[in-house]
C-alpha atoms as a PDB file:
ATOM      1  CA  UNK A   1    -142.461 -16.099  -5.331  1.00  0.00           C
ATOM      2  CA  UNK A   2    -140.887 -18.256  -3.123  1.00  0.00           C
ATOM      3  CA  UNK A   3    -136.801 -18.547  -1.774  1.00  0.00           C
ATOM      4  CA  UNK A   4    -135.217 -21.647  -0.689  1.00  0.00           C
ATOM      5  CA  UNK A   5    -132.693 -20.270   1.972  1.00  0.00           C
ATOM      6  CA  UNK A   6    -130.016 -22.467   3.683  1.00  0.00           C
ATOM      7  CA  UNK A   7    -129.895 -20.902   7.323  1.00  0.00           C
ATOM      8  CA  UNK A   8    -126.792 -19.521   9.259  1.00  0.00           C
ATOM      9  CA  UNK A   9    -127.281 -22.219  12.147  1.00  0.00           C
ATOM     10  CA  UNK A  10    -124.566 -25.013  11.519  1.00  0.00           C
ATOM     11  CA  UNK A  11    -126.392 -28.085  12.539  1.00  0.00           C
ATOM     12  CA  UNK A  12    -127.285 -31.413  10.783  1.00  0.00           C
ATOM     13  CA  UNK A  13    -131.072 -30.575  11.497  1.00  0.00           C
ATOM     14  CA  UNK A  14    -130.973 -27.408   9.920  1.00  0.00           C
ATOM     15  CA  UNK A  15    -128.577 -28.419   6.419  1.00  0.00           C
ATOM     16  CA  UNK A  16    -131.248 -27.868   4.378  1.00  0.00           C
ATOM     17  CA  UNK A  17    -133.294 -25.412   2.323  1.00  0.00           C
ATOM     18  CA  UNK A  18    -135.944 -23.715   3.801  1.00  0.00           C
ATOM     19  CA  UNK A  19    -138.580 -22.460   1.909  1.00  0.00           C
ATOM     20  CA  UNK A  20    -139.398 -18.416   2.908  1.00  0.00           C
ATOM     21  CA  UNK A  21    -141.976 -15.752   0.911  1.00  0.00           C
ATOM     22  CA  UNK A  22    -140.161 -12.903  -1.310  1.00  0.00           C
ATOM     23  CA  UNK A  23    -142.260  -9.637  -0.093  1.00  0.00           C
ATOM     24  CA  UNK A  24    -143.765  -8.192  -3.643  1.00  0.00           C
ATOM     25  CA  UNK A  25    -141.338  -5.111  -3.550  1.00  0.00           C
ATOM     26  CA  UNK A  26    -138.107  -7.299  -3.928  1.00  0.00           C
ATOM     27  CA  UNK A  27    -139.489 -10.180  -6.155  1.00  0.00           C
ATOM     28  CA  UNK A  28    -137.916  -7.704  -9.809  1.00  0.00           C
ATOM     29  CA  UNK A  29    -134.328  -7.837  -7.958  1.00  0.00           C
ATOM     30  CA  UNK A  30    -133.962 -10.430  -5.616  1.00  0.00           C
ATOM     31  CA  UNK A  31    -131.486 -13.093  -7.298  1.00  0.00           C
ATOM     32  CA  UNK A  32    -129.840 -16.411  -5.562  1.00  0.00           C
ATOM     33  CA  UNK A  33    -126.729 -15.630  -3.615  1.00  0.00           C
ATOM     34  CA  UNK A  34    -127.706 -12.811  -1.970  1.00  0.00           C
ATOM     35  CA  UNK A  35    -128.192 -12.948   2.052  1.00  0.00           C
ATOM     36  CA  UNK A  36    -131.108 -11.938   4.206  1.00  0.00           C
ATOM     37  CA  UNK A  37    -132.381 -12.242   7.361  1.00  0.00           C
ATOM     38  CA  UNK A  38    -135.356 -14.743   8.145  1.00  0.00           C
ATOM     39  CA  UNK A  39    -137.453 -15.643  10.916  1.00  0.00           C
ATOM     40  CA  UNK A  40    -136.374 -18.739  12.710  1.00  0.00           C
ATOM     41  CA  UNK A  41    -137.865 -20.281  15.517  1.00  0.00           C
ATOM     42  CA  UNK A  42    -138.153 -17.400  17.976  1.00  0.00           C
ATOM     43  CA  UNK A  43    -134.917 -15.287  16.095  1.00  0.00           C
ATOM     44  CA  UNK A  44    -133.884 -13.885  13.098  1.00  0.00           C
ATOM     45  CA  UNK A  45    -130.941 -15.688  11.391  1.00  0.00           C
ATOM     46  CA  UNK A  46    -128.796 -14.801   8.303  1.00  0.00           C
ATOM     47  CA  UNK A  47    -129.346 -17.552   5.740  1.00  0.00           C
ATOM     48  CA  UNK A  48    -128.340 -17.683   1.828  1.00  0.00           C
ATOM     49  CA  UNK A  49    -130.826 -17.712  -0.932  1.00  0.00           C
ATOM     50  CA  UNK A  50    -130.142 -20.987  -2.904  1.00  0.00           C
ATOM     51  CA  UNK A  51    -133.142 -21.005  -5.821  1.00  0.00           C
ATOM     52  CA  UNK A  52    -136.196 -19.045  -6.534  1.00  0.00           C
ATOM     53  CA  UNK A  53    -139.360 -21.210  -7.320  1.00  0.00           C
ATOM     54  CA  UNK A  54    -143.064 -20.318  -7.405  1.00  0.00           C
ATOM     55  CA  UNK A  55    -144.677 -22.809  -5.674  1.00  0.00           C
ATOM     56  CA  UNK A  56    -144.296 -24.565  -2.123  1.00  0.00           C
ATOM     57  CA  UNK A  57    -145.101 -28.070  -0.842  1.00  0.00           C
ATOM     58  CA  UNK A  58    -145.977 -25.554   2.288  1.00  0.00           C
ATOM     59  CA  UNK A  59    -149.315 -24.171   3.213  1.00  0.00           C
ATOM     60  CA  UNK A  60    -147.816 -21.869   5.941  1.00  0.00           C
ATOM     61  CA  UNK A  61    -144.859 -19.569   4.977  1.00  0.00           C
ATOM     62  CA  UNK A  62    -143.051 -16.838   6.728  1.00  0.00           C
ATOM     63  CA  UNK A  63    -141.563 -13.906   5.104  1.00  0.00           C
ATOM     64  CA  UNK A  64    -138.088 -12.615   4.572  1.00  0.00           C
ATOM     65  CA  UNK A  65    -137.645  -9.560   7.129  1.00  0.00           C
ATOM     66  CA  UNK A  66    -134.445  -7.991   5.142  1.00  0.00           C
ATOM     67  CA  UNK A  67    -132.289  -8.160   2.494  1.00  0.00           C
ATOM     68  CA  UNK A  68    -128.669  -7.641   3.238  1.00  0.00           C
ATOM     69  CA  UNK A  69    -127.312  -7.174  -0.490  1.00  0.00           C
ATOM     70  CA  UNK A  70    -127.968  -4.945  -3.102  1.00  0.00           C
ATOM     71  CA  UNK A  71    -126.159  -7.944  -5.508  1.00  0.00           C
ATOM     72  CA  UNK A  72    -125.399 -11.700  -5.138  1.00  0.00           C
ATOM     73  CA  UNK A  73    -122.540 -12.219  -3.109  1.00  0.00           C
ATOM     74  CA  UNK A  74    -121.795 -15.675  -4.177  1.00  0.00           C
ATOM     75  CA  UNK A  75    -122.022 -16.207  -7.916  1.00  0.00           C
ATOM     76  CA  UNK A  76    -123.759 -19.416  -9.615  1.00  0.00           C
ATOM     77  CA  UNK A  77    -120.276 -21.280  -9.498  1.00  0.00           C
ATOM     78  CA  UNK A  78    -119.500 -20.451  -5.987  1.00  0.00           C
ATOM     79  CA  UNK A  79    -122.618 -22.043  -5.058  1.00  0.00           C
ATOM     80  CA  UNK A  80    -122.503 -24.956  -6.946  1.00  0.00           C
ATOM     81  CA  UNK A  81    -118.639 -25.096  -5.449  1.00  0.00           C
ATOM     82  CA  UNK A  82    -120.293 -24.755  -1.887  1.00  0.00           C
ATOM     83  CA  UNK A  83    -122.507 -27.682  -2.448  1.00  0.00           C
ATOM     84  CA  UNK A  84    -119.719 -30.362  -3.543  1.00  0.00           C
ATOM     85  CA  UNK A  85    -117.419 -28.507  -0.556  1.00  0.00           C
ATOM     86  CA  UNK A  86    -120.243 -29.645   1.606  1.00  0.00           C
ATOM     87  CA  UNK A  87    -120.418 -33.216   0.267  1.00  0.00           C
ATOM     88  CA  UNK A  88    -117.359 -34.360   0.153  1.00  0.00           C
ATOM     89  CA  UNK A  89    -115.946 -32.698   3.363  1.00  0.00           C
ATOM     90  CA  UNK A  90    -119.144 -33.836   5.157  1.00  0.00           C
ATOM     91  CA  UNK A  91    -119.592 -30.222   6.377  1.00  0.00           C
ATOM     92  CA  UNK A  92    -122.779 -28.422   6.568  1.00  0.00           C
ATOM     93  CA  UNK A  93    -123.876 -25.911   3.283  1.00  0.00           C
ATOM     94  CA  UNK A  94    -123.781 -22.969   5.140  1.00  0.00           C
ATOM     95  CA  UNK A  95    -120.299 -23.327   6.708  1.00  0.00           C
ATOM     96  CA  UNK A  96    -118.894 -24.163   2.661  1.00  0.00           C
ATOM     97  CA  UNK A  97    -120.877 -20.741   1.753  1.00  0.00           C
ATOM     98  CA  UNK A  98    -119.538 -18.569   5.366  1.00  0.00           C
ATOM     99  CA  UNK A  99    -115.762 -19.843   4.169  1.00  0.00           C
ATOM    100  CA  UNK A 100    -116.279 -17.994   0.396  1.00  0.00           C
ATOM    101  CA  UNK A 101    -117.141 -14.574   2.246  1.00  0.00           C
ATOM    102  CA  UNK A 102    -114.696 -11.912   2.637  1.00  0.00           C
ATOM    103  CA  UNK A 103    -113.657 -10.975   6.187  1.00  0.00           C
ATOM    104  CA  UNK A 104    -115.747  -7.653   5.921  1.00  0.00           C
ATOM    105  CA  UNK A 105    -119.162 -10.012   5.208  1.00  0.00           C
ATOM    106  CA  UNK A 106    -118.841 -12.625   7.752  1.00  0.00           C
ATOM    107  CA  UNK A 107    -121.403 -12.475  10.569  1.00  0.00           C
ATOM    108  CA  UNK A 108    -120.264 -12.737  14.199  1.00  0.00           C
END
């Protein structure tokens, strides 16, 4: 199984979906909307699972390291809200999604 994860690093480069292996043990629960931590470059960076698919157009695909939820913490709606925030504000996805969090789940 395969997540497409929009990455907690606000830059037009990175506004995107990146495409990241679901370990076996959390392919029953993992849903989109939750948050989890992913290798990038030479860190690990928060990002926001956007779909679930089963194939890649990649050969070579890291793993999630962690999940960070237990549940989604943006619903289908919020998401698709998110996405037309994004558009027509002509800010990045992952700044529309940071914005929806509570106080408690925002990342410093």
């Amino acid at each position: 199984m395969i997540a497409k994860i929009i990455v907690d690093v606000p830059s037009a480069q990175t506004d995107r979906m990146f495409d990241y292996k679901v370990p076996e043990q959390w392919q029953a629960f993992i849903r989109p909307g939750m948050r989890v931590i992913v290798p990038f470059g030479p860190r690990k960076v928060q990002g926001f699972i956007v779909e679930l698919t089963e194939h890649s157009e990649f050969k070579q695909i890291k793993s999630i390291n962690e999940l960070q939820d237990t549940s989604p913490v943006l619903t289908a709606e919020l998401m698709e809200l998110g996405k037309w925030l994004a558009e027509k504000t002509l800010s990045y996805q992952i700044s529309a999604f940071q914005v929806m969090l509570p106080a408690a789940l925002k990342t410093k």
